[in-house]
C-alpha atoms as a PDB file:
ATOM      1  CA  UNK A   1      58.035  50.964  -7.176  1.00  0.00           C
ATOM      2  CA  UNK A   2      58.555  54.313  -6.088  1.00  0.00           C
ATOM      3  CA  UNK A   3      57.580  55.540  -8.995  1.00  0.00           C
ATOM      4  CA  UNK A   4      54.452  54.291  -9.367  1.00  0.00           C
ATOM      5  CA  UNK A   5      53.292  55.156  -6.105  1.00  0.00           C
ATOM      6  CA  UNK A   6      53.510  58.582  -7.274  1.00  0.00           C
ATOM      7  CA  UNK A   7      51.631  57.993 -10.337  1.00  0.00           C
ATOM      8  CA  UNK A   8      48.624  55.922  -8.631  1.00  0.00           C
ATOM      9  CA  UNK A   9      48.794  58.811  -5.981  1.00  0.00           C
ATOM     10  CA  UNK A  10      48.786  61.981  -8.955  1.00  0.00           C
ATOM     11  CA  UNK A  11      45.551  59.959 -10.582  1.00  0.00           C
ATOM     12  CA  UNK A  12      43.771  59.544  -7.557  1.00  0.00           C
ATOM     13  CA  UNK A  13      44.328  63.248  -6.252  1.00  0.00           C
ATOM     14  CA  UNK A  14      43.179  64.222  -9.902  1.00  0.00           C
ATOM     15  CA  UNK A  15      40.204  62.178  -9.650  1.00  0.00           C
ATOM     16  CA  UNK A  16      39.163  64.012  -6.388  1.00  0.00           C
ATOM     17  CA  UNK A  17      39.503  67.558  -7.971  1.00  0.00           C
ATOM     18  CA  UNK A  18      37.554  66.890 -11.190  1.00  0.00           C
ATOM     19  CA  UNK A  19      35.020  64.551  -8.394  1.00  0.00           C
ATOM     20  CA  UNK A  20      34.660  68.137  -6.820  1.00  0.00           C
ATOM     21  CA  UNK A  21      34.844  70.499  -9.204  1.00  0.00           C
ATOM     22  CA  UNK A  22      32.273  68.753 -11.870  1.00  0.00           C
ATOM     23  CA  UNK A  23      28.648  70.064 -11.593  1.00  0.00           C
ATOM     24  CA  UNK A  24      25.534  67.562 -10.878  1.00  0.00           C
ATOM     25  CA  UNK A  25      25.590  65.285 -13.561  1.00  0.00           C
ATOM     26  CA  UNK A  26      21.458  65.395 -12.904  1.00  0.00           C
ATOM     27  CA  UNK A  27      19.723  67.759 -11.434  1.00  0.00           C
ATOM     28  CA  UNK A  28      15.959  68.781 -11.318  1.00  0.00           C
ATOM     29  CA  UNK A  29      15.157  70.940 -14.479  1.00  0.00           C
ATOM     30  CA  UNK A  30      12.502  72.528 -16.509  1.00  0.00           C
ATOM     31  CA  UNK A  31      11.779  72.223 -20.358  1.00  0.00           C
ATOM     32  CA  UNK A  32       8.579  73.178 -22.439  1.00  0.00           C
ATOM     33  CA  UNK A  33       6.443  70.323 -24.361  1.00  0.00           C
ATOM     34  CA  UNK A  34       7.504  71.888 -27.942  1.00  0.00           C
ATOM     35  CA  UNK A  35       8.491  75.449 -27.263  1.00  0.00           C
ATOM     36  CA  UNK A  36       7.705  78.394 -25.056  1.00  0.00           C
ATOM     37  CA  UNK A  37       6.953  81.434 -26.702  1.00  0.00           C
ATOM     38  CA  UNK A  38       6.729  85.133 -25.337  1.00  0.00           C
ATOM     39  CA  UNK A  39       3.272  86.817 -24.917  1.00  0.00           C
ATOM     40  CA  UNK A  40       1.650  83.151 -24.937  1.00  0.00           C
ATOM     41  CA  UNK A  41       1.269  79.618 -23.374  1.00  0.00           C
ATOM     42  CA  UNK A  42       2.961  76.541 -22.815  1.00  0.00           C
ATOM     43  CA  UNK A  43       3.132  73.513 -21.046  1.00  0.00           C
ATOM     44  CA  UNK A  44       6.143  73.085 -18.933  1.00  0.00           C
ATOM     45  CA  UNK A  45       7.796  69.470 -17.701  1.00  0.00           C
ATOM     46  CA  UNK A  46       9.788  70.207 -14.441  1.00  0.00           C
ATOM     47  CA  UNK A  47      12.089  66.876 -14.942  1.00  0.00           C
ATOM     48  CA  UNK A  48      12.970  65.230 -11.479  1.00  0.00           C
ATOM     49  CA  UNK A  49      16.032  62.704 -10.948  1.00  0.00           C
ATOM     50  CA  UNK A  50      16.368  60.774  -7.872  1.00  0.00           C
ATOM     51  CA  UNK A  51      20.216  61.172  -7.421  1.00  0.00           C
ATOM     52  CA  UNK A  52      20.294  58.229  -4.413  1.00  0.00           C
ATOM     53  CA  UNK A  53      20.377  55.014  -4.476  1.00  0.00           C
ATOM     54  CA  UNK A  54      18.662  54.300  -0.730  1.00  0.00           C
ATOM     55  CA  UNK A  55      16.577  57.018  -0.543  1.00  0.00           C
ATOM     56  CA  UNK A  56      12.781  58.591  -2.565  1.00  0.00           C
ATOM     57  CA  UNK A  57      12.047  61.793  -3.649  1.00  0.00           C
ATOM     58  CA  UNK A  58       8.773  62.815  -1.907  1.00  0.00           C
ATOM     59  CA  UNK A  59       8.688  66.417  -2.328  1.00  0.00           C
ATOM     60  CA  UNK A  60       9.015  68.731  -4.679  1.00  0.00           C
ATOM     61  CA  UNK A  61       9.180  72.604  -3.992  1.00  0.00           C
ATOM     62  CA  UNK A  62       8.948  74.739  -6.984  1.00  0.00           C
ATOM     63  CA  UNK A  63       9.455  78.992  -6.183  1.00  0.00           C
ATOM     64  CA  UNK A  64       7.588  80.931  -9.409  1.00  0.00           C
ATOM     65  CA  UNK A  65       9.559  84.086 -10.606  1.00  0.00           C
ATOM     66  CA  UNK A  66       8.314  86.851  -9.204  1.00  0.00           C
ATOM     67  CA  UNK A  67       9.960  89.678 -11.580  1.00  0.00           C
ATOM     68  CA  UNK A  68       8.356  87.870 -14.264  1.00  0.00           C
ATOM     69  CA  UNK A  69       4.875  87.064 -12.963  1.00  0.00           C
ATOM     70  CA  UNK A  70       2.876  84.387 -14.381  1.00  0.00           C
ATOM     71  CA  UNK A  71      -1.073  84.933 -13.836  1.00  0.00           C
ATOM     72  CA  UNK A  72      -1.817  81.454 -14.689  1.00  0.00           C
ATOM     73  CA  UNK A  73       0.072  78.198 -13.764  1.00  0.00           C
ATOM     74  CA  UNK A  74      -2.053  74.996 -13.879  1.00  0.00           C
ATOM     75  CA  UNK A  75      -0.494  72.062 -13.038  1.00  0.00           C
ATOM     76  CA  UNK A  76      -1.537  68.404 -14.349  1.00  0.00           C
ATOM     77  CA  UNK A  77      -2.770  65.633 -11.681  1.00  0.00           C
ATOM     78  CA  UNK A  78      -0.104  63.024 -10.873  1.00  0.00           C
ATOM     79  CA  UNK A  79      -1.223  59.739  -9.677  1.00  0.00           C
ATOM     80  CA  UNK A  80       0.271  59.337  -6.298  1.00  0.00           C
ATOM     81  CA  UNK A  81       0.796  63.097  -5.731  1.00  0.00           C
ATOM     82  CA  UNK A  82      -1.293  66.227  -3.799  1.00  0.00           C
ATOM     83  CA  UNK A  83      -0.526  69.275  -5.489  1.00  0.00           C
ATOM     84  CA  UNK A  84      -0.474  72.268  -3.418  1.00  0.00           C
ATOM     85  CA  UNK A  85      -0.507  75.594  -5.267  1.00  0.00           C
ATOM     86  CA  UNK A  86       0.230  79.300  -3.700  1.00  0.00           C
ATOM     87  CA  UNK A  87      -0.823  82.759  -4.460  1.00  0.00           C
ATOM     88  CA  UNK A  88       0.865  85.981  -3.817  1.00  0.00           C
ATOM     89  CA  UNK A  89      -0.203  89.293  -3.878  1.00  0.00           C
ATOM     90  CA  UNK A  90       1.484  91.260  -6.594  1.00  0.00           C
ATOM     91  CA  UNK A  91       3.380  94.416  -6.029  1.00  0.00           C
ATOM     92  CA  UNK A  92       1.783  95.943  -9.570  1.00  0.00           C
ATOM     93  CA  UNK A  93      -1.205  94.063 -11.160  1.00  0.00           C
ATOM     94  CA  UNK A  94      -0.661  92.417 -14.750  1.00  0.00           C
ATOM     95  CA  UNK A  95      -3.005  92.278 -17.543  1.00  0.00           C
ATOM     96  CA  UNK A  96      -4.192  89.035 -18.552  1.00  0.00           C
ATOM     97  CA  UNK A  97      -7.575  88.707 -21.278  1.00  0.00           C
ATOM     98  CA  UNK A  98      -7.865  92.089 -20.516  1.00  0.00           C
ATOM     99  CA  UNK A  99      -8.265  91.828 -16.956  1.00  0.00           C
ATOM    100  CA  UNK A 100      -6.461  93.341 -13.938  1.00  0.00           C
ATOM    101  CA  UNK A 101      -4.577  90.521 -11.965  1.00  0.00           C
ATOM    102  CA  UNK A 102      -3.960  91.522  -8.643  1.00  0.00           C
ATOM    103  CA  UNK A 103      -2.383  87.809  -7.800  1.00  0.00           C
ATOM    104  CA  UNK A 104      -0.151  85.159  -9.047  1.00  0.00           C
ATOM    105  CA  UNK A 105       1.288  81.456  -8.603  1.00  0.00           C
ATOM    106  CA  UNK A 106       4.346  82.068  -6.317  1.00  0.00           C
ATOM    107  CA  UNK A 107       5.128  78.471  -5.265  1.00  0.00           C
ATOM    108  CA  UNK A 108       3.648  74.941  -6.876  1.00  0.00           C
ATOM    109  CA  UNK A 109       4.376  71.934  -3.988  1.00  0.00           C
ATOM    110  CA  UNK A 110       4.450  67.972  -5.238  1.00  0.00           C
ATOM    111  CA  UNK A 111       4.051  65.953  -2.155  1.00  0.00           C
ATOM    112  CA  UNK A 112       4.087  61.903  -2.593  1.00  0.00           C
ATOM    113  CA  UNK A 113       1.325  60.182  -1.573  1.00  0.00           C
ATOM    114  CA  UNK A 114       3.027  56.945  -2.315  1.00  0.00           C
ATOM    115  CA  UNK A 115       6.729  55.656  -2.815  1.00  0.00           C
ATOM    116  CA  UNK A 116       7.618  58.787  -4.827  1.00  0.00           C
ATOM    117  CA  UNK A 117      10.068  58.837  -6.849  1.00  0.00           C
ATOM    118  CA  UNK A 118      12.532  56.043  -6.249  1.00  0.00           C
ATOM    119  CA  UNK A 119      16.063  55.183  -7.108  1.00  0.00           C
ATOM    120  CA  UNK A 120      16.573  54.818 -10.973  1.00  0.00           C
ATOM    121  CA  UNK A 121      13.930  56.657 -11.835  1.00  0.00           C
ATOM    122  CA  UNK A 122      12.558  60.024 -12.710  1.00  0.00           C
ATOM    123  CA  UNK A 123       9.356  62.360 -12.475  1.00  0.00           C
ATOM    124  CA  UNK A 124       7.562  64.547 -14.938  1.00  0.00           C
ATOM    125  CA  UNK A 125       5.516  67.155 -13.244  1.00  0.00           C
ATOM    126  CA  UNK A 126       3.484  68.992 -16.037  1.00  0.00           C
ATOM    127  CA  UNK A 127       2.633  72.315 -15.694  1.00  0.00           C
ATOM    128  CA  UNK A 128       0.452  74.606 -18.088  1.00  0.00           C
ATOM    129  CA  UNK A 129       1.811  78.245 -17.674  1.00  0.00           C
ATOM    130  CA  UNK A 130       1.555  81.861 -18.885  1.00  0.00           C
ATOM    131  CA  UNK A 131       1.224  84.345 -20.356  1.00  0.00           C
ATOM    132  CA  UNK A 132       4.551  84.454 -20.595  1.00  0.00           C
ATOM    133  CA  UNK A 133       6.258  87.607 -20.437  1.00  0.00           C
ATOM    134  CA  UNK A 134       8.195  89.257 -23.713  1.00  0.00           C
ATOM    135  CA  UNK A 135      10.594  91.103 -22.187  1.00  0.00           C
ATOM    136  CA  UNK A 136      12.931  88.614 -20.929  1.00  0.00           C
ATOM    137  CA  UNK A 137      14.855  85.226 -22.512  1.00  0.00           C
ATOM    138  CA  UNK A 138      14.185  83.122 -19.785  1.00  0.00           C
ATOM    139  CA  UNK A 139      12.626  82.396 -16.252  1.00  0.00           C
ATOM    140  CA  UNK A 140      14.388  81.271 -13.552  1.00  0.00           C
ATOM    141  CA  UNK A 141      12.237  78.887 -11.488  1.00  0.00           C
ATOM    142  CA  UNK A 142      13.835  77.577  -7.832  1.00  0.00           C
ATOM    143  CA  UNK A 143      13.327  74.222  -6.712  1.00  0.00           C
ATOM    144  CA  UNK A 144      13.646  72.121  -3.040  1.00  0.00           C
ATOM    145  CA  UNK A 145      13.834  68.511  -3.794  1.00  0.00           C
ATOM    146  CA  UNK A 146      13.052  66.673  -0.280  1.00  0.00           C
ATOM    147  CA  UNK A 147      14.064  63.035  -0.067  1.00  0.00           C
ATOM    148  CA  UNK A 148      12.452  59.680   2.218  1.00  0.00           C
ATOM    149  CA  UNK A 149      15.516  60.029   4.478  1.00  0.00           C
ATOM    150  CA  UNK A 150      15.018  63.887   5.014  1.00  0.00           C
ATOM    151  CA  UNK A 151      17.792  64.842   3.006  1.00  0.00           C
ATOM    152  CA  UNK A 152      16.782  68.329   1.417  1.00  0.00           C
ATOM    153  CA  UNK A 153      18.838  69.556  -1.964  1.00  0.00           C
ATOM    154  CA  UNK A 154      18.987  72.753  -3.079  1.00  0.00           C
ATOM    155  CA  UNK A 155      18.320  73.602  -6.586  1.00  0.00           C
ATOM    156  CA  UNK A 156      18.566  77.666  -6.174  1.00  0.00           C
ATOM    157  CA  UNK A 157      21.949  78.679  -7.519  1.00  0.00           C
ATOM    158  CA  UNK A 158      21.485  80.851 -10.605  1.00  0.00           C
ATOM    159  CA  UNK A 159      24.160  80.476 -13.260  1.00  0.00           C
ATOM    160  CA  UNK A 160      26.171  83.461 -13.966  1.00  0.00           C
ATOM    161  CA  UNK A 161      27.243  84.672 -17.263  1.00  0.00           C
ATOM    162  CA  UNK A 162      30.557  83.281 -18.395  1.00  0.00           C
ATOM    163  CA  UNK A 163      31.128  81.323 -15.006  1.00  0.00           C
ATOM    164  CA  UNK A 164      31.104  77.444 -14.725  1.00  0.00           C
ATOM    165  CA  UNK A 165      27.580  75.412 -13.927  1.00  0.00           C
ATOM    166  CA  UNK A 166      27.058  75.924 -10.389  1.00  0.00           C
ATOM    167  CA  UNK A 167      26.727  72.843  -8.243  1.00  0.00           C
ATOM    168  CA  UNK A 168      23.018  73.031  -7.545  1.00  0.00           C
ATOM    169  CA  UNK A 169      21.846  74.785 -10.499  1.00  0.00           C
ATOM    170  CA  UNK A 170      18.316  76.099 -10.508  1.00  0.00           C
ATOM    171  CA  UNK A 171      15.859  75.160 -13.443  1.00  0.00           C
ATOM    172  CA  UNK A 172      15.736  77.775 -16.174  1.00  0.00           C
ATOM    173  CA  UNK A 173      12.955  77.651 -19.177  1.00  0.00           C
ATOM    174  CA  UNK A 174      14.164  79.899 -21.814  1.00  0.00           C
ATOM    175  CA  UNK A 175      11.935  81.886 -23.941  1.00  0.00           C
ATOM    176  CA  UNK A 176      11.344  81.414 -27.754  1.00  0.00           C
ATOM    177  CA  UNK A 177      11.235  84.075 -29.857  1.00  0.00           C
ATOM    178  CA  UNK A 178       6.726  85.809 -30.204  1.00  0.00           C
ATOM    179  CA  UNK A 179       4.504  83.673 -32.460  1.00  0.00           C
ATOM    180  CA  UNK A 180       2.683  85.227 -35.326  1.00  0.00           C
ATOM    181  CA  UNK A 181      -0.597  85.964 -33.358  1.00  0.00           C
ATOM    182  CA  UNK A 182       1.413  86.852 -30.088  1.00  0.00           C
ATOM    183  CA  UNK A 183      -1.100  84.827 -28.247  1.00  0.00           C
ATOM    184  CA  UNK A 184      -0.155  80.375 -27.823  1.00  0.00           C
ATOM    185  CA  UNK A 185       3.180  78.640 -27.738  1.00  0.00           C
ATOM    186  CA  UNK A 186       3.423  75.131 -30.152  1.00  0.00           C
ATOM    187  CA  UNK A 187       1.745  73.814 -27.235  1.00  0.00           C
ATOM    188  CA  UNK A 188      -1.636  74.953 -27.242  1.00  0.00           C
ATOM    189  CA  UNK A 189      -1.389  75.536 -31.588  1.00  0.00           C
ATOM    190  CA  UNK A 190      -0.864  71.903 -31.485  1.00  0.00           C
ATOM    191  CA  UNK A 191      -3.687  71.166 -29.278  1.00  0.00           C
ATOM    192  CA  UNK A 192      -6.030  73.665 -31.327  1.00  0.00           C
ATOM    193  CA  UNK A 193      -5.231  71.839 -34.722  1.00  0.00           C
ATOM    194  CA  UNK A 194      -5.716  68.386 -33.061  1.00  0.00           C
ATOM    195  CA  UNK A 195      -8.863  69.428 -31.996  1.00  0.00           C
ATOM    196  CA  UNK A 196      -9.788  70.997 -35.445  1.00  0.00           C
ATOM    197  CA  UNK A 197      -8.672  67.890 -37.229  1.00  0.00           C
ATOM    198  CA  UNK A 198     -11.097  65.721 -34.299  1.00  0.00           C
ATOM    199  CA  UNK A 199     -13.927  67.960 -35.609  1.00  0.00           C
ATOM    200  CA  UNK A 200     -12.628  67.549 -38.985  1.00  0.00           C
ATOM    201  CA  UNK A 201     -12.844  63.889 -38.976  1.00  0.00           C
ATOM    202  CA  UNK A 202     -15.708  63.458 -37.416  1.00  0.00           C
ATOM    203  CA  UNK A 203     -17.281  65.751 -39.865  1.00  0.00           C
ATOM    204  CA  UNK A 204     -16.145  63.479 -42.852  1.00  0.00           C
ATOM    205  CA  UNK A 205     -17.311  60.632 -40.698  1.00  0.00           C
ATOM    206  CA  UNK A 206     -20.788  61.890 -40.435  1.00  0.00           C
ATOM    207  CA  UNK A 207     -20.970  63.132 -44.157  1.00  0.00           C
ATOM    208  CA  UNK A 208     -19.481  59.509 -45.111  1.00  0.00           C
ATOM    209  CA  UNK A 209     -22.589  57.468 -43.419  1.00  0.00           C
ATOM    210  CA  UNK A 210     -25.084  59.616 -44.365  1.00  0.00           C
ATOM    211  CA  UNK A 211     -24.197  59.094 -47.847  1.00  0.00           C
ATOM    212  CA  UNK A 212     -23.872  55.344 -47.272  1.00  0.00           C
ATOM    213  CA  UNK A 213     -27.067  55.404 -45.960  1.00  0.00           C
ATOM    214  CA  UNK A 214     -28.665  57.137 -48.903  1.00  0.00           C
ATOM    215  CA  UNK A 215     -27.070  54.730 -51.278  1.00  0.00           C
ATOM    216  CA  UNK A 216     -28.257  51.889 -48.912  1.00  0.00           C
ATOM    217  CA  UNK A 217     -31.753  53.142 -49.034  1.00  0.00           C
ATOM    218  CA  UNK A 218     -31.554  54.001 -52.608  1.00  0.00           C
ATOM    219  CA  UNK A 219     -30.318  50.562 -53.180  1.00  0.00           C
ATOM    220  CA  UNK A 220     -32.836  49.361 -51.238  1.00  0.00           C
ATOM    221  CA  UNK A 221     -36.002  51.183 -53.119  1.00  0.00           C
ATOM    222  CA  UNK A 222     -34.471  50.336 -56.758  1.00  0.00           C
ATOM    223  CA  UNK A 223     -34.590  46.499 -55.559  1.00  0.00           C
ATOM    224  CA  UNK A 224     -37.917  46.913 -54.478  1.00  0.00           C
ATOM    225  CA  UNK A 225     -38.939  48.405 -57.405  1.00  0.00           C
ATOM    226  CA  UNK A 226     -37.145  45.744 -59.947  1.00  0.00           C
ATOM    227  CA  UNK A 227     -39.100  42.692 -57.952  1.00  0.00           C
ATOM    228  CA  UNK A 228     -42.058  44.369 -57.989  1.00  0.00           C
ATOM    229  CA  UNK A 229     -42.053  45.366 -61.915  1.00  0.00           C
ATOM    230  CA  UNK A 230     -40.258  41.584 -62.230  1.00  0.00           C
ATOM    231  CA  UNK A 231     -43.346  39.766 -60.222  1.00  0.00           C
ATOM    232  CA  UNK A 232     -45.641  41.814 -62.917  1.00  0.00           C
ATOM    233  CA  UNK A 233     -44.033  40.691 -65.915  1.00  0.00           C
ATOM    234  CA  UNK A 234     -43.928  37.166 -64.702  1.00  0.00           C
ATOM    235  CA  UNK A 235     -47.780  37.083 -64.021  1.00  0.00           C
ATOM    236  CA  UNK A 236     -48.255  38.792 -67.010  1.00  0.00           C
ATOM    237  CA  UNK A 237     -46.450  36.245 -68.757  1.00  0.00           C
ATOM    238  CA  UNK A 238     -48.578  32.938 -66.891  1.00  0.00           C
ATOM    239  CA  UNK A 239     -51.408  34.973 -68.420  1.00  0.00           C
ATOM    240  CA  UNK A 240     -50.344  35.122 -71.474  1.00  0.00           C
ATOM    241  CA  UNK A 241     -49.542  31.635 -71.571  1.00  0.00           C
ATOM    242  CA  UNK A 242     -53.068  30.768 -70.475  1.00  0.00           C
ATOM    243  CA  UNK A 243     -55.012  32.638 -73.321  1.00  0.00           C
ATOM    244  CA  UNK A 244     -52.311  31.038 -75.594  1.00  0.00           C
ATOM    245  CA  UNK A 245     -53.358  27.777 -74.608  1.00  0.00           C
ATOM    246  CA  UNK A 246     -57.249  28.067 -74.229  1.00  0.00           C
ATOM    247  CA  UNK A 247     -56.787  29.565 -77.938  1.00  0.00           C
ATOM    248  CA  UNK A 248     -55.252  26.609 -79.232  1.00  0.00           C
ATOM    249  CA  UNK A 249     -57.701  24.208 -77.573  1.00  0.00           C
ATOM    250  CA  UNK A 250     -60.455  26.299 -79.317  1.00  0.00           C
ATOM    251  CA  UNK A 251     -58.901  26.375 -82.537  1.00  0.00           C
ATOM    252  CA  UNK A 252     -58.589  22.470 -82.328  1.00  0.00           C
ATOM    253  CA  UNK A 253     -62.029  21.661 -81.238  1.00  0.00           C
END
């Protein structure tokens, strides 16, 4: 008996240390719709988990890097969300189309208009960002995740090389490697060749009625044609079969 006590009581202290040690099994974090690619665009999904079971998320705080500046952050509407987006001034303009930028997103607050996000579920909040900067692998982007019971979590720890996942962990989006033209992520290539295959469609859709529509109206002007030239040879014919007749009958007389 004794000697199971000890057992049950060495699993249950070891449960407790891993319980405390282990990092957030879910945590709020960012990833890019196909992949982000220095020097150009992308659209960004900052992923939220409600981690309680008797509580909503209803806010959502999101800090912007500000060693890596992006000039243009655009985030999507959310049914059942106000979107709040802040400017800072920058300490040295960036270039962006070939204009000086003198300001930047710093911050991008998700407030819920509704139930937010509630227990068992999860949140998308779409974001269309850049340009992105080349001379980093990643941005580090700090979020504040607020729930109905005013319980406020943290996600600002950065993760240090070779050390364990921090607790709260703060989203990271890491940087593909430069496309070809050095100016869109997949993101907005894929979106330009849906659009040029939309044109491209509707192009063979157009080309495709207007030559059903010739070949209706030719078809149309050929059967025209046929019952006119066919009405012709038929009266012709009665004609003919008149004469024929009053012939005989003068022949006979």
């Amino acid at each position: 008996m004794k000697t199971s006590r000890i057992a049950a009581a060495t699993v249950v202290a070891g449960l407790a240390v891993l319980g405390v040690a282990s990092p957030a099994l879910a945590h709020v974090s960012v990833q890019p719709e196909g992949t982000a690619a220095k020097g150009g665009y992308a659209v960004v999904d900052f992923k939220v988990p409600n981690e309680r079971d008797n509580a909503s998320t209803t806010k959502l705080e999101v800090t912007f890097p500000t060693d890596h500046p992006l000039a243009s952050a655009m985030p999507e509407p959310i049914d059942g969300w106000k979107i709040q987006v802040t400017k800072a001034t920058l300490d040295k303009p960036i270039e962006l189309h070939g204009k000086q930028i003198s300001e930047a997103v710093s911050k991008i607050t998700w407030t819920a208009t509704g139930k937010g996000v509630e227990p068992g579920f999860f949140q998308k909040f779409p974001v269309s960002v850049g340009t992105l900067p080349e001379d980093t692998d990643e941005l580090v982007f700090k979020a504040i995740q607020t729930y109905s019971n005013k319980e406020v979590v943290r996600w600002i720890e950065v993760q240090e090389d070779g050390a364990e996942e921090p607790e709260n962990p703060a989203p990271v989006l890491a940087l593909s490697a430069a496309s070809e033209d050095g100016h869109h992520g997949a993101g907005a290539d894929k979106a330009s060749d849906d659009s040029h295959e939309s044109e491209e469609k509707d192009d063979a859709e157009a080309a495709s009625a207007t030559t059903e529509a010739a070949a209706g109206d030719s078809s149309d002007t050929t059967a025209r044609v046929l019952g006119v030239v066919g009405i012709v040879v038929g009266a012709a014919g009665v004609g003919y079969g008149v004469l024929a007749g009053r012939r005989r009958t003068t022949t006979d007389a």
